[in-house]
N, C-alpha and C. Protein backbone atom coordinates (compact mmCIF):
# COMPACT_ATOMS: atom_id res chain seq x y z
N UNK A 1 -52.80 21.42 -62.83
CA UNK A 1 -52.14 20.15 -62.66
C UNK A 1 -53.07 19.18 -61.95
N UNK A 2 -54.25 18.58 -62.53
CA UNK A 2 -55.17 17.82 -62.31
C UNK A 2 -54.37 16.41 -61.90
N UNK A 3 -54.83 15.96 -60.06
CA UNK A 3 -54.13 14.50 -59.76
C UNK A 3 -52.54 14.83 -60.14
N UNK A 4 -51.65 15.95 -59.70
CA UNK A 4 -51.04 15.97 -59.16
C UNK A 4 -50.20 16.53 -57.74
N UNK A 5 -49.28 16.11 -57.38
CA UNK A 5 -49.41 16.68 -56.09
C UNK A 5 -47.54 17.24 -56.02
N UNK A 6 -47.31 18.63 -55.28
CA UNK A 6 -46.01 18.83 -55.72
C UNK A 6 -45.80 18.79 -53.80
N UNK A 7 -44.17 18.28 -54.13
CA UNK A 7 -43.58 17.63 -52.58
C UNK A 7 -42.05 18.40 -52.73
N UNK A 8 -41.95 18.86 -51.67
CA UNK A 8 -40.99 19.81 -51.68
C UNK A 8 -39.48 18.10 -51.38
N UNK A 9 -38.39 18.64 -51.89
CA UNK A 9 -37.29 17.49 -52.18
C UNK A 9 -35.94 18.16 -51.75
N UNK A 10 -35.35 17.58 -50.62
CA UNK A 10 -33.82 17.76 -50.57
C UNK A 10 -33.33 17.91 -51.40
N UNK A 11 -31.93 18.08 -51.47
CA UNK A 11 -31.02 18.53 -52.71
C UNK A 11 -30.97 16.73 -53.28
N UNK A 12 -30.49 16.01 -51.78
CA UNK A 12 -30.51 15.28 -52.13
C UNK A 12 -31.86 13.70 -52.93
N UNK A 13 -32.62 14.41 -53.10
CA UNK A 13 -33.56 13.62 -53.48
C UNK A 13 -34.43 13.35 -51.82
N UNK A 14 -34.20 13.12 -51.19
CA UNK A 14 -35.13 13.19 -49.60
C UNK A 14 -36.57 14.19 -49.66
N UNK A 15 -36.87 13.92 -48.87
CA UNK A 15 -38.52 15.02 -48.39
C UNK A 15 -38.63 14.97 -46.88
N UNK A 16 -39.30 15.63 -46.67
CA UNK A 16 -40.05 15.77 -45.37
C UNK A 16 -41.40 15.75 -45.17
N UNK A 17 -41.46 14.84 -44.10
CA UNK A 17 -42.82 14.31 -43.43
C UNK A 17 -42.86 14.73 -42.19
N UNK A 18 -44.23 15.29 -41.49
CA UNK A 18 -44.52 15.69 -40.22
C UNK A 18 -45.46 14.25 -39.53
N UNK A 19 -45.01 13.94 -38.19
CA UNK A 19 -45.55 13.28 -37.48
C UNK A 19 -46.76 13.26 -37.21
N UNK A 20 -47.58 12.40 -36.99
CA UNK A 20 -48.89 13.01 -37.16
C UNK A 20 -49.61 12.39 -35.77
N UNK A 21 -48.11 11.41 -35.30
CA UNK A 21 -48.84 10.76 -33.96
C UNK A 21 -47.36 10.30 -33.38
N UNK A 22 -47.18 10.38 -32.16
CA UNK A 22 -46.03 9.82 -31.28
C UNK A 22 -45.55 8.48 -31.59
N UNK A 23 -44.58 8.16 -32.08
CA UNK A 23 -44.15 6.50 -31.97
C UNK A 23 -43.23 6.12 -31.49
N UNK A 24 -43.12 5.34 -30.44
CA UNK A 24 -42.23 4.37 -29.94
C UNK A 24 -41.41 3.26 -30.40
N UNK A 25 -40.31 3.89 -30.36
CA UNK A 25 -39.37 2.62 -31.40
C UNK A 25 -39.62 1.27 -30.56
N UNK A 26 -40.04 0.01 -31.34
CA UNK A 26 -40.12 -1.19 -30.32
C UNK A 26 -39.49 -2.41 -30.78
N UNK A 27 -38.42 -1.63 -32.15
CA UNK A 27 -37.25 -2.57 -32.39
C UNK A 27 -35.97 -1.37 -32.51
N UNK A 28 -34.90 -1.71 -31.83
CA UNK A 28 -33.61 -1.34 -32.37
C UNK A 28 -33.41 -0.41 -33.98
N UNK A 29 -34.29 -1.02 -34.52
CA UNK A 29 -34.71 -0.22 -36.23
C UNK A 29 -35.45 1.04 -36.44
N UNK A 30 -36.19 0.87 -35.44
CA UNK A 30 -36.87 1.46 -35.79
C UNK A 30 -36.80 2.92 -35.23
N UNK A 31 -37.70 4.18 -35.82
CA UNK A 31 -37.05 5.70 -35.20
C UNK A 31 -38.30 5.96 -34.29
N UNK A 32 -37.74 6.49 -32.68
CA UNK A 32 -38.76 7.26 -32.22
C UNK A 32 -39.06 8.70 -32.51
N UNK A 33 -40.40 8.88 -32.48
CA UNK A 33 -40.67 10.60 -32.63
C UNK A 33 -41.89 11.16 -31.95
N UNK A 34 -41.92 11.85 -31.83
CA UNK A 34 -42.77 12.98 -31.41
C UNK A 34 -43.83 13.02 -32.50
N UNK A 35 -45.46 13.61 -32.13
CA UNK A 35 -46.22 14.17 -33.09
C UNK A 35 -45.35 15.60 -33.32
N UNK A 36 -45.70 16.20 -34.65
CA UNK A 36 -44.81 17.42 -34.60
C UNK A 36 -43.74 17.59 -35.24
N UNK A 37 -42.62 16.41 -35.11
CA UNK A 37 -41.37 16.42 -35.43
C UNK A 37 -41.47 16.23 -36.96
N UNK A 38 -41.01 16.72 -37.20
CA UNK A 38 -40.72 16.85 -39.16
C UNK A 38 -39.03 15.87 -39.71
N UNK A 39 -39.42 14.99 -40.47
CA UNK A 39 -38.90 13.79 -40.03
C UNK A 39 -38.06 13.89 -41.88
N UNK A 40 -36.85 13.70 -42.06
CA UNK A 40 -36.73 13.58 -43.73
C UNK A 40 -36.81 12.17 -43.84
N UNK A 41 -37.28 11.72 -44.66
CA UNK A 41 -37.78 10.57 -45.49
C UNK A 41 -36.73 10.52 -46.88
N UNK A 42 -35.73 9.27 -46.44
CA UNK A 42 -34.88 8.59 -47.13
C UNK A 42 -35.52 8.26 -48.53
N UNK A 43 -36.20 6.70 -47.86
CA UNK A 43 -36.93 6.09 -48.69
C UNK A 43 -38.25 5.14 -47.96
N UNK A 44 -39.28 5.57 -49.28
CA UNK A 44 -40.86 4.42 -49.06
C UNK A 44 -40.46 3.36 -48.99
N UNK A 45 -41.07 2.02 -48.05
CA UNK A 45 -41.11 0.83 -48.02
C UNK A 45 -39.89 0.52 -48.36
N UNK A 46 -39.19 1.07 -47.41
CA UNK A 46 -37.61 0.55 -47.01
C UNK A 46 -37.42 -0.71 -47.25
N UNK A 47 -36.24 -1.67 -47.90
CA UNK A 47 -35.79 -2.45 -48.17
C UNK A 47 -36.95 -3.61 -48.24
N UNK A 48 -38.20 -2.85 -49.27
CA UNK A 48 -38.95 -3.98 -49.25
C UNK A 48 -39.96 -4.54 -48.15
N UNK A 49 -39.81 -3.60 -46.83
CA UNK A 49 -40.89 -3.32 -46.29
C UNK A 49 -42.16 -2.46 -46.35
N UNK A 50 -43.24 -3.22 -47.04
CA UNK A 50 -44.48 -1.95 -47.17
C UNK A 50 -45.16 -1.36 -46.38
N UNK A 51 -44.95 -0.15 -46.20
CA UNK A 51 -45.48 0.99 -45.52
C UNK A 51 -44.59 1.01 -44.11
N UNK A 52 -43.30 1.20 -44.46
CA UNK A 52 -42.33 1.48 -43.13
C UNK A 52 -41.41 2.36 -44.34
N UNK A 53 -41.23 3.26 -43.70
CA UNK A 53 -40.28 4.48 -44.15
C UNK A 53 -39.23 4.59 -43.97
N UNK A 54 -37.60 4.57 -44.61
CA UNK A 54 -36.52 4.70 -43.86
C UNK A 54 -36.47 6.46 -43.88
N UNK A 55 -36.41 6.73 -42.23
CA UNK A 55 -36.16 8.79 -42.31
C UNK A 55 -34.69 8.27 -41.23
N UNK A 56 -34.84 10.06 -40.90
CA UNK A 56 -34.15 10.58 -40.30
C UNK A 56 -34.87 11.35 -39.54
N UNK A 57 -33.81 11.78 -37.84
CA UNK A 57 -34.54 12.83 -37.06
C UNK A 57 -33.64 13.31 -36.03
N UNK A 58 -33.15 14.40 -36.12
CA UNK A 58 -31.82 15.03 -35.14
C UNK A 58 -30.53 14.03 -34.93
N UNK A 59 -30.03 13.22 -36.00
CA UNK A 59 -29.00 12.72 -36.76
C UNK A 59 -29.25 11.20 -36.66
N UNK A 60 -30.21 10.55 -36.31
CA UNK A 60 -30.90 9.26 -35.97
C UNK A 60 -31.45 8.90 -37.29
N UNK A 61 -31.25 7.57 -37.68
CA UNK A 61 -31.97 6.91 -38.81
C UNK A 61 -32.50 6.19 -38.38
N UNK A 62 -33.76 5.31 -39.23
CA UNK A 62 -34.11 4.00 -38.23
C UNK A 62 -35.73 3.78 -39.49
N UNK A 63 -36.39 2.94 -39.13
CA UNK A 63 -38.04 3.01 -39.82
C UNK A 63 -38.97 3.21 -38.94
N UNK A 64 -39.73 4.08 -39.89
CA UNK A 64 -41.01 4.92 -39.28
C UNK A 64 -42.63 4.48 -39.59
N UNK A 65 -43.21 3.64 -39.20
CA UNK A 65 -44.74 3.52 -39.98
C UNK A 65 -44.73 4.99 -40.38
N UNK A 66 -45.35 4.57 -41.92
CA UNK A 66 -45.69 5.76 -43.12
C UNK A 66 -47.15 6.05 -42.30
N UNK A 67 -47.77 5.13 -42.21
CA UNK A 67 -49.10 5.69 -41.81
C UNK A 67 -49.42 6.91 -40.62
N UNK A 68 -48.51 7.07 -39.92
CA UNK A 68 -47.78 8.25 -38.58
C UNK A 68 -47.40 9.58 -39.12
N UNK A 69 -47.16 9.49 -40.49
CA UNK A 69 -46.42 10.63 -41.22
C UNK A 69 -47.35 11.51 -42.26
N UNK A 70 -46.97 12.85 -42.22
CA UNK A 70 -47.50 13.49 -43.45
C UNK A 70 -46.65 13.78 -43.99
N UNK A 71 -47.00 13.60 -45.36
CA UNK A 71 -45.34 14.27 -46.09
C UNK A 71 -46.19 15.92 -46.38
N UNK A 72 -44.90 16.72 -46.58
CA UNK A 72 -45.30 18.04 -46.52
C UNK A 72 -44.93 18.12 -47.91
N UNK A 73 -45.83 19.12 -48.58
CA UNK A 73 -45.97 19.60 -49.81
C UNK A 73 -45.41 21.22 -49.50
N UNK A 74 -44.76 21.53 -51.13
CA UNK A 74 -45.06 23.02 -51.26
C UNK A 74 -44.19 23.15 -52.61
N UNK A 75 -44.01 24.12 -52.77
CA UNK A 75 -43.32 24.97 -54.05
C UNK A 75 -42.22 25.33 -53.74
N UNK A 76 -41.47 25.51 -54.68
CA UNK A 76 -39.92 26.23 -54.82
C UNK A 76 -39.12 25.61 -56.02
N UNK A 77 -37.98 25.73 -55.68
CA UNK A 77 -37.10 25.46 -56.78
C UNK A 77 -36.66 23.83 -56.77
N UNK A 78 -37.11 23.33 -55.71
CA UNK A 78 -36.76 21.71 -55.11
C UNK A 78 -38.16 20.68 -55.30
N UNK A 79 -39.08 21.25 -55.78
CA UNK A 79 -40.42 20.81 -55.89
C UNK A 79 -40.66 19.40 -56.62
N UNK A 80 -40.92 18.74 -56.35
CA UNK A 80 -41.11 17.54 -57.25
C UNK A 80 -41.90 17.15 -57.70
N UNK A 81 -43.12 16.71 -58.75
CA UNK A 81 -44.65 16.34 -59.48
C UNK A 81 -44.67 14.78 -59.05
N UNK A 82 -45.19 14.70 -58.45
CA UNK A 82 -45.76 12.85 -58.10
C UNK A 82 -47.20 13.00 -58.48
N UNK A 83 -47.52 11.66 -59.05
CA UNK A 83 -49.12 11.10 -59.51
C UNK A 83 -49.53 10.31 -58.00
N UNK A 84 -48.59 9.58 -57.78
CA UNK A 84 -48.73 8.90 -56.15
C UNK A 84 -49.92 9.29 -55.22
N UNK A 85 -51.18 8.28 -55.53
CA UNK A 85 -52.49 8.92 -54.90
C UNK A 85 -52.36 8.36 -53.20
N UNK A 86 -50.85 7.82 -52.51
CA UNK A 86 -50.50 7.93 -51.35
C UNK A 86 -50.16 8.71 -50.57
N UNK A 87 -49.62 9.93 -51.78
CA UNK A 87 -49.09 11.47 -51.22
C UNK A 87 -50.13 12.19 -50.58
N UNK A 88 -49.86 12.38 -49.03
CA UNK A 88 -50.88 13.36 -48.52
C UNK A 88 -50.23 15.21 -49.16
N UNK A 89 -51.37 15.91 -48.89
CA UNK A 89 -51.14 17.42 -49.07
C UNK A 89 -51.96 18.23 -47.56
């Protein structure tokens, strides 16, 4: 599977991204996290914002700079094929 990349997917269509650096929410919107914390990812460039993520994190929603995040890859039965040369692995 040349230039593709497989991303493991909630039931509900969601994924998960690992933190890759501490962020401080510094609007009301936005989600704080931890490096570490494994974060599900709603949706990319939330309502038309590019490169802010709408996730989730221990029942908290809010936007996350994408650039803070890794999305986690792997296999199973939930796996999804993206061309998306934004997808980290």
């Amino acid at each position: 599977m040349t230039g593709k990349v497989l991303i493991y997917l909630h039931p509900q269509g969601m994924f998960l991204a690992k933190a890759l650096y501490d962020n401080i929410a510094e609007t009301p919107d936005e989600l704080a996290f931890r490096r570490g914390d494994v974060l599900t990812v709603v949706e990319q460039d939330a309502s038309g914002l590019e490169g802010w993520w709408l996730c989730s994190l221990r029942g908290k929603h809010g936007i996350a700079p994408g650039n803070r995040l890794k999305i986690l890859s792997g296999m199973g039965d939930n796996a999804k094929v993206s061309s998306n040369p934004d997808v980290c692995t």
